[in-house]
Protein backbone atom coordinates (compact mmCIF):
# COMPACT_ATOMS: atom_id res chain seq x y z
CA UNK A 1 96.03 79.73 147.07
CA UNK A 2 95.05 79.14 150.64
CA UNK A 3 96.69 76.62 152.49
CA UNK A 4 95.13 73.13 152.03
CA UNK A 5 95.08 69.90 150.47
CA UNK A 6 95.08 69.51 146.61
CA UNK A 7 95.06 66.83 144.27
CA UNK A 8 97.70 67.09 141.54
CA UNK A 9 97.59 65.44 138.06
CA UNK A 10 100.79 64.36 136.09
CA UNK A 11 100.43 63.35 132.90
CA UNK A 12 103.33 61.25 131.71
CA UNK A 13 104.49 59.42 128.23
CA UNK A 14 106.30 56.09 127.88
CA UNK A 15 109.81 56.98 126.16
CA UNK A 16 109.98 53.49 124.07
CA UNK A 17 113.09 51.95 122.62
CA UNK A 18 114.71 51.02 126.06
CA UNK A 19 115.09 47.88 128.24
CA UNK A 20 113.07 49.13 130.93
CA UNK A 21 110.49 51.71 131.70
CA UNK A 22 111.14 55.16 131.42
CA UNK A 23 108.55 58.11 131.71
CA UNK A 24 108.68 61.85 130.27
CA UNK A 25 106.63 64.52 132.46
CA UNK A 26 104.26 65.85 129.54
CA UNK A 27 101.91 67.91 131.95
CA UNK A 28 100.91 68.92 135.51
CA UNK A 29 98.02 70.46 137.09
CA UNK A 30 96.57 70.88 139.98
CA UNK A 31 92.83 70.95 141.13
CA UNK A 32 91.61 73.86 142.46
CA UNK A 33 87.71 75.40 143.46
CA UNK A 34 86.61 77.40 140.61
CA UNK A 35 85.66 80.61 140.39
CA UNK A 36 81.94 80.61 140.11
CA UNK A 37 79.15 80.57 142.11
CA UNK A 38 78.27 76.97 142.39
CA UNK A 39 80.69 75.53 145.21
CA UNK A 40 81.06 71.77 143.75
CA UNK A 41 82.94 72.97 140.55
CA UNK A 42 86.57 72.72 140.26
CA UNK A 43 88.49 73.51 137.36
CA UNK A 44 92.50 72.30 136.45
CA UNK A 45 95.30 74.34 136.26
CA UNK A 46 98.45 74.15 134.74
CA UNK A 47 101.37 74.15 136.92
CA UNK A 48 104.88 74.11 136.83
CA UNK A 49 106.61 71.47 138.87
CA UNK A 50 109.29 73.92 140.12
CA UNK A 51 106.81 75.90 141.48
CA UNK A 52 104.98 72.97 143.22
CA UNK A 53 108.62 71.65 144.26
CA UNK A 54 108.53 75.13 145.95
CA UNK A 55 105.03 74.87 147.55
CA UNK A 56 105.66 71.47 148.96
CA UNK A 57 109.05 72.68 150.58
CA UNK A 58 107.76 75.61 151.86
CA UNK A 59 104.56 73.70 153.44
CA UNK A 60 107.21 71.16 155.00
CA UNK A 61 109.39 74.12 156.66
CA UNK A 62 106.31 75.40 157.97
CA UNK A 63 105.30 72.08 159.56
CA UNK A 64 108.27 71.71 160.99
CA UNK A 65 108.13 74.67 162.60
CA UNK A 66 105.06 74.59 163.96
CA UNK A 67 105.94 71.32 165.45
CA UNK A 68 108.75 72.91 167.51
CA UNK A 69 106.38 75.01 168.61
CA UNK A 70 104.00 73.15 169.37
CA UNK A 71 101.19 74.51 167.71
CA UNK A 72 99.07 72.72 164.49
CA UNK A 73 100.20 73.81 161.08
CA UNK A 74 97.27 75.60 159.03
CA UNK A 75 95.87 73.71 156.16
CA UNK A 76 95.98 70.75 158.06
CA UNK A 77 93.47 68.46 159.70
């Protein structure tokens, strides 16, 4: 995907039986254009957190890099 801002869903459970709160990842997605030929639609996607632990890291090295040099980071505004 090109470089950008994307809202990301996480659907979580309440793991009951405890003393406080606790949460269980169940789902995450991400929300993307679709592929048609209206440009308002977007569809959902199923991701896997790894790989948008990797995105975000990667997007974050590259932002600090183009801060050193001086120069805006694509994807952002």
């Amino acid at each position: 995907m090109p470089p950008g801002d994307y809202e990301v869903v996480t659907d979580e459970e309440l793991i009951e039986g405890l003393s406080f709160a606790v949460y269980r990842r169940i789902s995450t997605a991400i929300i993307v254009p679709a592929q048609s030929h209206k440009a308002s639609t977007v569809e959902m996607v199923a991701i896997d957190p790894r790989d948008l632990q990797s995105a975000q890291d990667q997007d974050a090295v590259t932002k600090q890099f183009s801060a050193v040099e001086g120069k805006p980071a694509s994807g952002t505004s």
